[in-house]
PDB file of N, CA and C in Angstrom:
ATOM      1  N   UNK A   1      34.238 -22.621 -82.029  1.00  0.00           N
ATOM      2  CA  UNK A   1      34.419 -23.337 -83.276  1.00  0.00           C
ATOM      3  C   UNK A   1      33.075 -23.974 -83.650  1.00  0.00           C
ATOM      4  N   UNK A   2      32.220 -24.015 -84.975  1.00  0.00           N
ATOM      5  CA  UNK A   2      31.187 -24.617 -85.580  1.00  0.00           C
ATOM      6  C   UNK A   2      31.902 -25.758 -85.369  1.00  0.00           C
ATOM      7  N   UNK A   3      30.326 -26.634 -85.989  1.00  0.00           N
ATOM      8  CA  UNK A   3      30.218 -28.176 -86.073  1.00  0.00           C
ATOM      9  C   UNK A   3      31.155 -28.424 -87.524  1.00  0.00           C
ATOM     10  N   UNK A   4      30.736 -27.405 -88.447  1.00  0.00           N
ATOM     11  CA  UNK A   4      31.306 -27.732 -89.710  1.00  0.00           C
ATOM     12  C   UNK A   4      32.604 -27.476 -89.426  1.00  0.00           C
ATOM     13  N   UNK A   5      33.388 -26.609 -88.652  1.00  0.00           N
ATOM     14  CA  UNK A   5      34.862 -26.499 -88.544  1.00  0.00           C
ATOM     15  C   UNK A   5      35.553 -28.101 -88.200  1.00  0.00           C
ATOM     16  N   UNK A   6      34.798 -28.059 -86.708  1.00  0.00           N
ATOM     17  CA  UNK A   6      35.476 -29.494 -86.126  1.00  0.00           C
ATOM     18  C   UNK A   6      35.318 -30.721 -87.082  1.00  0.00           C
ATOM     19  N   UNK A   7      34.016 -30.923 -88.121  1.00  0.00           N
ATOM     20  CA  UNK A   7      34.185 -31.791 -88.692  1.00  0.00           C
ATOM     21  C   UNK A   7      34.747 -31.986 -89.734  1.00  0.00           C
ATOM     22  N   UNK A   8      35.402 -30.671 -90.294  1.00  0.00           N
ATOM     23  CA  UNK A   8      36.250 -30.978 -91.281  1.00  0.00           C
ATOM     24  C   UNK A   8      37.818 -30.735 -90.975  1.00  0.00           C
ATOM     25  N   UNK A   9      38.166 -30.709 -90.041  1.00  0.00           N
ATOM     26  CA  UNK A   9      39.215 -30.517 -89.185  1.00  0.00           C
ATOM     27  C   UNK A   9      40.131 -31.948 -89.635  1.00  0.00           C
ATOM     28  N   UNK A  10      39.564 -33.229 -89.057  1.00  0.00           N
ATOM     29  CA  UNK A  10      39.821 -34.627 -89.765  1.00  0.00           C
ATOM     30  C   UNK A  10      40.533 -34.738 -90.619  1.00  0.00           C
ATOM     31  N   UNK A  11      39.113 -34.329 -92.439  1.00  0.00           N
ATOM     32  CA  UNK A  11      39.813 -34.419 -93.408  1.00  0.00           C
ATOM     33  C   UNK A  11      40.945 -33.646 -94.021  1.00  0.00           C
ATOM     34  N   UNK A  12      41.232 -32.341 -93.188  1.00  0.00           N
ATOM     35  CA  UNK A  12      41.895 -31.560 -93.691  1.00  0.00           C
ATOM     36  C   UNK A  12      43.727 -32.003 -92.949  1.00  0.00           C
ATOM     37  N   UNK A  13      43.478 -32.594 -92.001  1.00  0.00           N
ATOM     38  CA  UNK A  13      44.612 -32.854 -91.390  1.00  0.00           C
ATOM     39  C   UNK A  13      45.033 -34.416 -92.431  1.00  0.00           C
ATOM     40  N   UNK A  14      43.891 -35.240 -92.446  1.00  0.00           N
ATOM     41  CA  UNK A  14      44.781 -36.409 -93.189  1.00  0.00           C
ATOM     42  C   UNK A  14      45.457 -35.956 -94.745  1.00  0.00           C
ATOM     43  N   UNK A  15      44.245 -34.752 -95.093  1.00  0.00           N
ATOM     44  CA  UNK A  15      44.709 -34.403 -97.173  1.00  0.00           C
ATOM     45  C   UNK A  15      46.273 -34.043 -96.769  1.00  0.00           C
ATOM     46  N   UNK A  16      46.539 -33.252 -95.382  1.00  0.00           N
ATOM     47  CA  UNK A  16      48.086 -32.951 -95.243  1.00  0.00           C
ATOM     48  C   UNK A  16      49.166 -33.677 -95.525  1.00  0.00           C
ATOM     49  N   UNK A  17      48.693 -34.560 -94.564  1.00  0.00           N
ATOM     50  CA  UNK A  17      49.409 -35.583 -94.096  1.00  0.00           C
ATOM     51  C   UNK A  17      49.904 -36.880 -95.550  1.00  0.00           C
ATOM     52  N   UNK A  18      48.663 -37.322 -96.214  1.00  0.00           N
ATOM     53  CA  UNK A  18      48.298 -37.781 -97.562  1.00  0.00           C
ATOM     54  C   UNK A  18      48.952 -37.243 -98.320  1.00  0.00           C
ATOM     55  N   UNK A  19      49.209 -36.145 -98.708  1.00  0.00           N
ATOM     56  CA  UNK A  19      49.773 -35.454 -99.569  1.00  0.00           C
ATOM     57  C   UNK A  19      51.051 -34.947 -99.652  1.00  0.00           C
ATOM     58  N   UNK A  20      51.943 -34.615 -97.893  1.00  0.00           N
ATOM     59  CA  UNK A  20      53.022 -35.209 -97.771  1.00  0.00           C
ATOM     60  C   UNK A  20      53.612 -36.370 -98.396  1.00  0.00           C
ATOM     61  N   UNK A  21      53.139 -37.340 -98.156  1.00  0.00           N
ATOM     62  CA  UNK A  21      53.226 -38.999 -98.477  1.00  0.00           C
ATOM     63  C   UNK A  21      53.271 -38.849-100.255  1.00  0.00           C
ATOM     64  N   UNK A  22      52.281 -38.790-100.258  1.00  0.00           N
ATOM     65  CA  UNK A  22      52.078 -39.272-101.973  1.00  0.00           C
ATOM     66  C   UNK A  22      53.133 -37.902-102.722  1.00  0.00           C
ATOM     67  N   UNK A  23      53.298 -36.855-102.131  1.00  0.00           N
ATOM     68  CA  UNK A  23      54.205 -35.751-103.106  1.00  0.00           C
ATOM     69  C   UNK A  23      55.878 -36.048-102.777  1.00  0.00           C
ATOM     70  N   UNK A  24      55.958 -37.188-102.294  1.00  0.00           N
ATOM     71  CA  UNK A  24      57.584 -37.409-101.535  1.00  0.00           C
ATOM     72  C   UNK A  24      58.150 -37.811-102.849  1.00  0.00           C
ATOM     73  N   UNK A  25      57.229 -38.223-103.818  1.00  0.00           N
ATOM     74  CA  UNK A  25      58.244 -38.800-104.888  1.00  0.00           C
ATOM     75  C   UNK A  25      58.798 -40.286-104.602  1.00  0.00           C
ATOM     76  N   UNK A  26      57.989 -41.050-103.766  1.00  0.00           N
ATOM     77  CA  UNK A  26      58.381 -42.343-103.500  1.00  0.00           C
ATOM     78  C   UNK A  26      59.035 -42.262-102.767  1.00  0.00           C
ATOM     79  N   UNK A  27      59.716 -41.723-102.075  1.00  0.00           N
ATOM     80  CA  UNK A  27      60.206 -41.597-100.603  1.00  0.00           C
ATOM     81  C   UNK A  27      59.983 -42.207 -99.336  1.00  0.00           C
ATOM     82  N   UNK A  28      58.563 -41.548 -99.203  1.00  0.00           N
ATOM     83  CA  UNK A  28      57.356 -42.263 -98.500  1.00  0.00           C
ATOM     84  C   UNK A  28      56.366 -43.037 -99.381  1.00  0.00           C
ATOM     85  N   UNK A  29      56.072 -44.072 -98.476  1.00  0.00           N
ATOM     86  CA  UNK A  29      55.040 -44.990 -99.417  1.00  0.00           C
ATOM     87  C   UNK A  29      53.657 -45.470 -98.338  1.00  0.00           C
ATOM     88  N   UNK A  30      52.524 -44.718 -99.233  1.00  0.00           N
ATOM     89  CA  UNK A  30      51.246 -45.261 -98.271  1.00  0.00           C
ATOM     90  C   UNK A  30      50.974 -47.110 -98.494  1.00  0.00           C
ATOM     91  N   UNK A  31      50.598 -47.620 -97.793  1.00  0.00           N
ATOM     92  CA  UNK A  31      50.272 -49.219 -98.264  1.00  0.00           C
ATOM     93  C   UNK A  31      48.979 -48.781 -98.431  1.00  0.00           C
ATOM     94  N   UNK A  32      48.346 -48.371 -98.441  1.00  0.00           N
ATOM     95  CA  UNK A  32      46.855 -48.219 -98.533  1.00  0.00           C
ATOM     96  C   UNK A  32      46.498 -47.662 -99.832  1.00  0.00           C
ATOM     97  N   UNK A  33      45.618 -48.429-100.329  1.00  0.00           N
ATOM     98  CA  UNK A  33      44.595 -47.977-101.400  1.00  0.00           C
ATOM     99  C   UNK A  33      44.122 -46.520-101.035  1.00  0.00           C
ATOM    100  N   UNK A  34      43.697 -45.599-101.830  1.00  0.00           N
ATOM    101  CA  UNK A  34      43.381 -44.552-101.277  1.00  0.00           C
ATOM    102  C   UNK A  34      41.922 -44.345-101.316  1.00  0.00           C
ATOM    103  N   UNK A  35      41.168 -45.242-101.914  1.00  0.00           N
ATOM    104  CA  UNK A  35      39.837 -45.678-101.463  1.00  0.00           C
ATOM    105  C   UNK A  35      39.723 -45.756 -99.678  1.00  0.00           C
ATOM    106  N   UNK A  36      40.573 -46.646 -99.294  1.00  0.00           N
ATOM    107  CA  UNK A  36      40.386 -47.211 -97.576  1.00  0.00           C
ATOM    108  C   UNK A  36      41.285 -46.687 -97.105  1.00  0.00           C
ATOM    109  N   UNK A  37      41.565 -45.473 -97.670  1.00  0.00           N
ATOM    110  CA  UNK A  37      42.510 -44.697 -96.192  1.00  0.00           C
ATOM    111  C   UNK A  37      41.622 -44.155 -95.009  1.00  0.00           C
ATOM    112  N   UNK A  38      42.702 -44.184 -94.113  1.00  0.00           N
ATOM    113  CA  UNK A  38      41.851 -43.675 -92.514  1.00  0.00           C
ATOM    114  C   UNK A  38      42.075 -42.262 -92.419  1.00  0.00           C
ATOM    115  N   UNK A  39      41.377 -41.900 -91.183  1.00  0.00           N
ATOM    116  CA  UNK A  39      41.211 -40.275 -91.684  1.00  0.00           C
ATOM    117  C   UNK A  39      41.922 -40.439 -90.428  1.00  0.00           C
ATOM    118  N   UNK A  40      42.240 -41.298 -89.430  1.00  0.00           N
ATOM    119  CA  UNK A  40      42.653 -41.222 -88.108  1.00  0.00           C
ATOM    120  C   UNK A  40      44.133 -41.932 -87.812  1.00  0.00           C
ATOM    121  N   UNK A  41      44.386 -42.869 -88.674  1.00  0.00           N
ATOM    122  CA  UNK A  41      45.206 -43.756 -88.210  1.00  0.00           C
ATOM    123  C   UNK A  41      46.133 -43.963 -90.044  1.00  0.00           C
ATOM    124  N   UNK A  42      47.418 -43.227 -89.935  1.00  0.00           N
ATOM    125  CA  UNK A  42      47.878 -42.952 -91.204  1.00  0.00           C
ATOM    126  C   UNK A  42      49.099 -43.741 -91.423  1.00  0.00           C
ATOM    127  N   UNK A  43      49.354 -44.964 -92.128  1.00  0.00           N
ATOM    128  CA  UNK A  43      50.550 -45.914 -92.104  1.00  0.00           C
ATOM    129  C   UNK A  43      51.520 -45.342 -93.517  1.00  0.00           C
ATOM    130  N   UNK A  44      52.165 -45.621 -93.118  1.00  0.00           N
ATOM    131  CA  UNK A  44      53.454 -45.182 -94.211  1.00  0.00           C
ATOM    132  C   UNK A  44      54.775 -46.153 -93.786  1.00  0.00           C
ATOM    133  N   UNK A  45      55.738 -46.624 -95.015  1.00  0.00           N
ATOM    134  CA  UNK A  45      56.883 -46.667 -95.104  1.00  0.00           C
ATOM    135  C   UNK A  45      57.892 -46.244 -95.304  1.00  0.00           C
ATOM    136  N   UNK A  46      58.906 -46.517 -96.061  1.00  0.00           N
ATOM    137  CA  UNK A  46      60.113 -45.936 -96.566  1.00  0.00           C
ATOM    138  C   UNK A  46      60.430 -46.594 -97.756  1.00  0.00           C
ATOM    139  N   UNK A  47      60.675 -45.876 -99.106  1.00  0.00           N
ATOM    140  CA  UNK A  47      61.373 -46.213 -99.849  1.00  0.00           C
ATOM    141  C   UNK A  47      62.615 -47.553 -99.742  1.00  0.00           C
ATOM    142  N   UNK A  48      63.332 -46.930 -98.956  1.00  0.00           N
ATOM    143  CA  UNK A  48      64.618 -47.379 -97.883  1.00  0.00           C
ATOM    144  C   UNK A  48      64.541 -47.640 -97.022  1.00  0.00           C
ATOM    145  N   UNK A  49      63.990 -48.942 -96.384  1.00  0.00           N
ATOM    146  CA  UNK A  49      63.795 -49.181 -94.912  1.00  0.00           C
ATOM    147  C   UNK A  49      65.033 -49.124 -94.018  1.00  0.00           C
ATOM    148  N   UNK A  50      66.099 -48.739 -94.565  1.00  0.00           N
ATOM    149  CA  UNK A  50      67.229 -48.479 -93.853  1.00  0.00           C
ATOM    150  C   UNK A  50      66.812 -46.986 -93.315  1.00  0.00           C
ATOM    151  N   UNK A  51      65.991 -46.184 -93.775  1.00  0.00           N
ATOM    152  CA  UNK A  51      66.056 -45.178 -92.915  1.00  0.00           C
ATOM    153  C   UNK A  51      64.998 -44.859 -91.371  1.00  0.00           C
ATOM    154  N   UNK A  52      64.704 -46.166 -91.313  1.00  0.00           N
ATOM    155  CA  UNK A  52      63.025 -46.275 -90.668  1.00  0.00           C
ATOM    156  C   UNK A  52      63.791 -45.747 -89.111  1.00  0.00           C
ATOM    157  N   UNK A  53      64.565 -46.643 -88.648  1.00  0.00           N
ATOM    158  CA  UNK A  53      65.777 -46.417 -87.186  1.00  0.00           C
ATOM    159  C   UNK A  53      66.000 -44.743 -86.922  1.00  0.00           C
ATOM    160  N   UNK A  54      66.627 -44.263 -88.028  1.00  0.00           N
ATOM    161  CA  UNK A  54      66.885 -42.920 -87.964  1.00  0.00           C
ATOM    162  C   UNK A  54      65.722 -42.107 -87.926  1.00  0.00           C
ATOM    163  N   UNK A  55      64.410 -42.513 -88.743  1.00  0.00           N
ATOM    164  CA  UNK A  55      63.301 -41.462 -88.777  1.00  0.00           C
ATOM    165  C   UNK A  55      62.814 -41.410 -87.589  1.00  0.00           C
ATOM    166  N   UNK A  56      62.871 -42.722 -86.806  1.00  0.00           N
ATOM    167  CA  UNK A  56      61.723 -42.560 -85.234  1.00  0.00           C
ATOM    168  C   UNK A  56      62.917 -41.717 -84.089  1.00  0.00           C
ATOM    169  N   UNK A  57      64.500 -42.209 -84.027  1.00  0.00           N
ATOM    170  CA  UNK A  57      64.769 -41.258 -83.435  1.00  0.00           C
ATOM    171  C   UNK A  57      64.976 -40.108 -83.824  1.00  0.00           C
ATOM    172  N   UNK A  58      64.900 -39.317 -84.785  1.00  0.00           N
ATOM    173  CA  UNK A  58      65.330 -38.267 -84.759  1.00  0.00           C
ATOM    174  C   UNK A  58      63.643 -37.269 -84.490  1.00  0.00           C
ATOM    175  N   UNK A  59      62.968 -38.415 -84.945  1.00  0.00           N
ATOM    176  CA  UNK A  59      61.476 -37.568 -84.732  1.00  0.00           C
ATOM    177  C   UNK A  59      61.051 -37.606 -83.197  1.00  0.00           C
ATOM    178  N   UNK A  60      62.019 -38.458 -83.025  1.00  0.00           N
ATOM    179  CA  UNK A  60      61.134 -38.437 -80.869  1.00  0.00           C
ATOM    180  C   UNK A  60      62.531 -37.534 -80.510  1.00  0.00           C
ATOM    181  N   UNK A  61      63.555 -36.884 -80.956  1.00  0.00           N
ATOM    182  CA  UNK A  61      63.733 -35.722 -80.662  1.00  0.00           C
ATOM    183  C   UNK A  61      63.653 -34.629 -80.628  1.00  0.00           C
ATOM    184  N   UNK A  62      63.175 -34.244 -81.794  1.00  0.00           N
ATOM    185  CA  UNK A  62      62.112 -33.400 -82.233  1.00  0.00           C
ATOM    186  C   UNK A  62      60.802 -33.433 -81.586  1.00  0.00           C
ATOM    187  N   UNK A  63      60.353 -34.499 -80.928  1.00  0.00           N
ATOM    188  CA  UNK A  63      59.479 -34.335 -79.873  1.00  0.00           C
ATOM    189  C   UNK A  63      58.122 -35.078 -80.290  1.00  0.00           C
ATOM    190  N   UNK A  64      57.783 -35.521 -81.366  1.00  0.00           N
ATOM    191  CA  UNK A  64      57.276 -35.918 -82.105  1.00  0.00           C
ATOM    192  C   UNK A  64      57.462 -37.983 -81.939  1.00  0.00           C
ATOM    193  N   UNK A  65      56.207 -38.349 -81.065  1.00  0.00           N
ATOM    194  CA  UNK A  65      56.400 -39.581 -80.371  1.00  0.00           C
ATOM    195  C   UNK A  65      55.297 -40.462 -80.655  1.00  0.00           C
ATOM    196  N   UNK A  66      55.686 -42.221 -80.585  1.00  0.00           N
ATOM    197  CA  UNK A  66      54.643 -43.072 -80.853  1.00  0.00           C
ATOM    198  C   UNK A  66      54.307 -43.109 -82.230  1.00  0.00           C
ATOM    199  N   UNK A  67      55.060 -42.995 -83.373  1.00  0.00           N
ATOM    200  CA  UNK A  67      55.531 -43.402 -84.644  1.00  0.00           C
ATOM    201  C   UNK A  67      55.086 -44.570 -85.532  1.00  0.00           C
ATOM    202  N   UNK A  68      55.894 -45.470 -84.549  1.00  0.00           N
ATOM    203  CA  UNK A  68      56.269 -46.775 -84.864  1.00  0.00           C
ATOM    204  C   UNK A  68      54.758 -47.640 -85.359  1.00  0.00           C
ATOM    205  N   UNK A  69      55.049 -48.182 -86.305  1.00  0.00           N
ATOM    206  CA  UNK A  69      53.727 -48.934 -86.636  1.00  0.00           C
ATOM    207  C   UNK A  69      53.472 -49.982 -86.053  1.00  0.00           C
ATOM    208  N   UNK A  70      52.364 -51.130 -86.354  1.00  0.00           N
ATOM    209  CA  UNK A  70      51.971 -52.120 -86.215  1.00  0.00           C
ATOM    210  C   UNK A  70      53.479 -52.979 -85.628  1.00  0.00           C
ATOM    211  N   UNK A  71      53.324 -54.024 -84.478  1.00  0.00           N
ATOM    212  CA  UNK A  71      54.451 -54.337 -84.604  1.00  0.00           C
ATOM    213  C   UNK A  71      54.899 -55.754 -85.395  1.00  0.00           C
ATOM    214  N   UNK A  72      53.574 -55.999 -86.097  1.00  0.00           N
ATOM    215  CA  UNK A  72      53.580 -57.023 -87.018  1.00  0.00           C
ATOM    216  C   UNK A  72      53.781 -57.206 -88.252  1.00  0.00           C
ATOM    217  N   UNK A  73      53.539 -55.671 -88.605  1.00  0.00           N
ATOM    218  CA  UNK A  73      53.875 -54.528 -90.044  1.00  0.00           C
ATOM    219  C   UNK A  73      54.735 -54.138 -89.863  1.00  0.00           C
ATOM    220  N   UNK A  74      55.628 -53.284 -89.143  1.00  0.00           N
ATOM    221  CA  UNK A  74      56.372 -52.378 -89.080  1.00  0.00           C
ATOM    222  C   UNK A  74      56.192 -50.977 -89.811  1.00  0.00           C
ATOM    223  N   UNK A  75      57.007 -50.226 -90.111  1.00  0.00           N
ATOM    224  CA  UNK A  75      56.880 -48.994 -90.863  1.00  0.00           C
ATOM    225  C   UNK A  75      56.110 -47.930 -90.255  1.00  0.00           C
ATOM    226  N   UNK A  76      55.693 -46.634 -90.272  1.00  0.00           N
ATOM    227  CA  UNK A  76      55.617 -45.899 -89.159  1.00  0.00           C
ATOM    228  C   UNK A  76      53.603 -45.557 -89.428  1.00  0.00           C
ATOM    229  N   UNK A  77      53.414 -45.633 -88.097  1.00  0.00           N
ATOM    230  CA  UNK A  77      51.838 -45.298 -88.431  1.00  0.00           C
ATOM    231  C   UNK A  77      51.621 -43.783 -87.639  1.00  0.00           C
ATOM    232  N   UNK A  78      51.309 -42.571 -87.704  1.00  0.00           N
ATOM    233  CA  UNK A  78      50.309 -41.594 -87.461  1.00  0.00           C
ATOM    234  C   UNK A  78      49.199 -41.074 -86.934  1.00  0.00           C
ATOM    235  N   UNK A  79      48.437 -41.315 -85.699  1.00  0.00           N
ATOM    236  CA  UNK A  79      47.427 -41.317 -85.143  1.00  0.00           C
ATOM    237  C   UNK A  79      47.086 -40.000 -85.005  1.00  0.00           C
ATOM    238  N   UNK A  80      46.123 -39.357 -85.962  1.00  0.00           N
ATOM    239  CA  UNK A  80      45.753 -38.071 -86.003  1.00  0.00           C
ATOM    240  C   UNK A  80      43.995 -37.888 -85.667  1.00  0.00           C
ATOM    241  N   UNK A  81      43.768 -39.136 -84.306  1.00  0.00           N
ATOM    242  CA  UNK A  81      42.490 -38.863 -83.545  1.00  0.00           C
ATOM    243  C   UNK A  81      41.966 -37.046 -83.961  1.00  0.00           C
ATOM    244  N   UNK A  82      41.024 -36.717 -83.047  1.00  0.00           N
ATOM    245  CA  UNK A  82      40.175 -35.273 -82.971  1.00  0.00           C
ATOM    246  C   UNK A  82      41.358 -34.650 -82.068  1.00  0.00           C
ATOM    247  N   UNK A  83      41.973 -35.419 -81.211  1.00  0.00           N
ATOM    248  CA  UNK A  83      42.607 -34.479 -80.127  1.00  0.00           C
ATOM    249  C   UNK A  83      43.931 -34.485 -80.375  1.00  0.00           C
ATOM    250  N   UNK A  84      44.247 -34.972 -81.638  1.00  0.00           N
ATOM    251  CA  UNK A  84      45.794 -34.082 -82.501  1.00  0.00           C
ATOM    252  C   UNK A  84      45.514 -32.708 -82.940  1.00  0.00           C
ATOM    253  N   UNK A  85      45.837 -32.029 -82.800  1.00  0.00           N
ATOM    254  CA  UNK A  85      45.782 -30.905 -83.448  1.00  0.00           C
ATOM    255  C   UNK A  85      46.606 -30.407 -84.428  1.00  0.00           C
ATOM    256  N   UNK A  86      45.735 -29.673 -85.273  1.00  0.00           N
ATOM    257  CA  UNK A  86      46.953 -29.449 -86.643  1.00  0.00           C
ATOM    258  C   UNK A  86      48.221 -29.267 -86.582  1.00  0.00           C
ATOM    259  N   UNK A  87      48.345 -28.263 -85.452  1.00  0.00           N
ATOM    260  CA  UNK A  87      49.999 -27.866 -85.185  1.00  0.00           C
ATOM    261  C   UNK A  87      50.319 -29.056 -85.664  1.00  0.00           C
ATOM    262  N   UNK A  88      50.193 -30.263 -85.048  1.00  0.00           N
ATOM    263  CA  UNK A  88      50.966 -31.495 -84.614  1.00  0.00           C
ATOM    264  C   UNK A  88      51.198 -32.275 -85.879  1.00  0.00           C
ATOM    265  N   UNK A  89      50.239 -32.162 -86.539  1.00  0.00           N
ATOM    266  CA  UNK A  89      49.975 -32.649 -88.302  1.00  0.00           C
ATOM    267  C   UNK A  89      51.057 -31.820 -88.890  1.00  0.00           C
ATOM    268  N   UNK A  90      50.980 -30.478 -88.838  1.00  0.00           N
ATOM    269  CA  UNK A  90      52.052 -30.031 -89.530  1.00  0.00           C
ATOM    270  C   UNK A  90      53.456 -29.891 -88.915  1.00  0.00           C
ATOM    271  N   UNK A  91      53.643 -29.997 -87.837  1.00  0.00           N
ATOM    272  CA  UNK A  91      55.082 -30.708 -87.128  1.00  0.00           C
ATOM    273  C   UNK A  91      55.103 -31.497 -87.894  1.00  0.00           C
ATOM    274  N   UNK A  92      54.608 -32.480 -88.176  1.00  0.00           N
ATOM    275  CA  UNK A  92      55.300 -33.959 -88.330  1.00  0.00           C
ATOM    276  C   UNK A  92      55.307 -34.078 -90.090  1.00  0.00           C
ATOM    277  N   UNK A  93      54.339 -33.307 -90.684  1.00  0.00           N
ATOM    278  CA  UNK A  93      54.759 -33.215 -92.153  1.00  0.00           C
ATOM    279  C   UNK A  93      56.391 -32.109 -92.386  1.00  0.00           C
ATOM    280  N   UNK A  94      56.573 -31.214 -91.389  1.00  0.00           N
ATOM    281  CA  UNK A  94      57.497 -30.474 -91.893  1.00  0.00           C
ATOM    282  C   UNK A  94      58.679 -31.106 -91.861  1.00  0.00           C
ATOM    283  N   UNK A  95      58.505 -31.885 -90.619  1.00  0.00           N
ATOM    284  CA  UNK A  95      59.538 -32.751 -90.050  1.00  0.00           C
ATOM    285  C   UNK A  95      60.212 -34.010 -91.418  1.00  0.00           C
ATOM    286  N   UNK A  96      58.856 -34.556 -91.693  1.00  0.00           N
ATOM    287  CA  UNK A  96      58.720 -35.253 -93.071  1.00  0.00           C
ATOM    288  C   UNK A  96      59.708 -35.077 -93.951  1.00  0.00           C
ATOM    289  N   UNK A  97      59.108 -33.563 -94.645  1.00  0.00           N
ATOM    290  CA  UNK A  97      60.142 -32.559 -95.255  1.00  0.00           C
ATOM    291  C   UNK A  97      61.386 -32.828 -95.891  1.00  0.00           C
ATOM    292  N   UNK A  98      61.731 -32.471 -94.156  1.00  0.00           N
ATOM    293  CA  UNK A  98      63.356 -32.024 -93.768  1.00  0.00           C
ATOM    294  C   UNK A  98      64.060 -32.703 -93.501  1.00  0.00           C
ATOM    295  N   UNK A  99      63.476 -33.837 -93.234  1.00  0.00           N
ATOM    296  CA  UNK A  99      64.007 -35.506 -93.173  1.00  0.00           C
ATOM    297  C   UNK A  99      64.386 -35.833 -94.668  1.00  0.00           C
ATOM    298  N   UNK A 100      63.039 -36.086 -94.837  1.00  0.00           N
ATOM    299  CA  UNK A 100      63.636 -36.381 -96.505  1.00  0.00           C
ATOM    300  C   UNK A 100      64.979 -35.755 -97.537  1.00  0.00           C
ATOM    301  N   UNK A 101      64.888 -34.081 -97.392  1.00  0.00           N
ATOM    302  CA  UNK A 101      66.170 -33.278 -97.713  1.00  0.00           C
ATOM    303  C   UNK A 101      67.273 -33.832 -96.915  1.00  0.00           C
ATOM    304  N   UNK A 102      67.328 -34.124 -96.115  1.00  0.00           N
ATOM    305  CA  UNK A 102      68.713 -34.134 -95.228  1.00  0.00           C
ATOM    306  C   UNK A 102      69.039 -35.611 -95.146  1.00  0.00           C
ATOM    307  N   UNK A 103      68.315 -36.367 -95.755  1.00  0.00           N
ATOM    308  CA  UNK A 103      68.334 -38.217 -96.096  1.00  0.00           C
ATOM    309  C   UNK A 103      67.793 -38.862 -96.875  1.00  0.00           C
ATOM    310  N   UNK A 104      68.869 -38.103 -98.376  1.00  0.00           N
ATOM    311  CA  UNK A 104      68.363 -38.488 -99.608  1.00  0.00           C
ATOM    312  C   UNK A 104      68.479 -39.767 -99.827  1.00  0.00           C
ATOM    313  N   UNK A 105      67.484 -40.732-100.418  1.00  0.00           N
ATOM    314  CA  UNK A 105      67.961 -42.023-101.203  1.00  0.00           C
ATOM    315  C   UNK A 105      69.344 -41.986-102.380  1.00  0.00           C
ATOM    316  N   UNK A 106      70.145 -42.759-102.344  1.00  0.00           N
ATOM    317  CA  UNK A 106      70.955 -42.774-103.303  1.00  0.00           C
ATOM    318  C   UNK A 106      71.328 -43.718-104.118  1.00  0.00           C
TER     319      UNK A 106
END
């Protein structure tokens, strides 16, 4: 793998991830300005914080672990260091997804 691969590896995993978020239709909600977003460390909420309980377990059954945000914030944070790998970015956006379809706001 080039230098230019690995270093754009980062931004291409957060635009995923980002763009999950922001295309949910308010579903998901970034707190972050998108000026000072992290390319490593990705916080999100819920529309419905009633669904926050259900999203971490059903995602740490799915296999998909360490979620949970700040425990002073709450809401779920994303740690997509160098040694996540995309697979794992796109696990957890598909997961996103299919969550969202299967636990509509009403």
């Amino acid at each position: 793998m080039t230098w230019r691969a690995i270093s754009a590896r980062p931004y291409a995993a957060a635009k995923l991830l980002y763009d999950t978020i922001d295309g949910s239709g308010g579903y998901y909600v970034s707190p972050v300005d998108p000026k000072y977003r992290s390319l490593m460390n990705v916080p999100f909420t819920f529309a419905n914080a009633d669904f926050e309980k259900k999203f971490f377990a059903e995602a740490q059954a799915a296999g998909l672990e360490s979620l949970k945000g700040h425990r002073s914030v709450g809401g779920c944070r994303a740690s997509i260091y160098n040694a996540m790998p995309m697979e794992g970015v796109k696990a957890l956006t598909d997961f996103m997804t299919a969550f969202k379809a299967a636990n509509p706001i009403a």
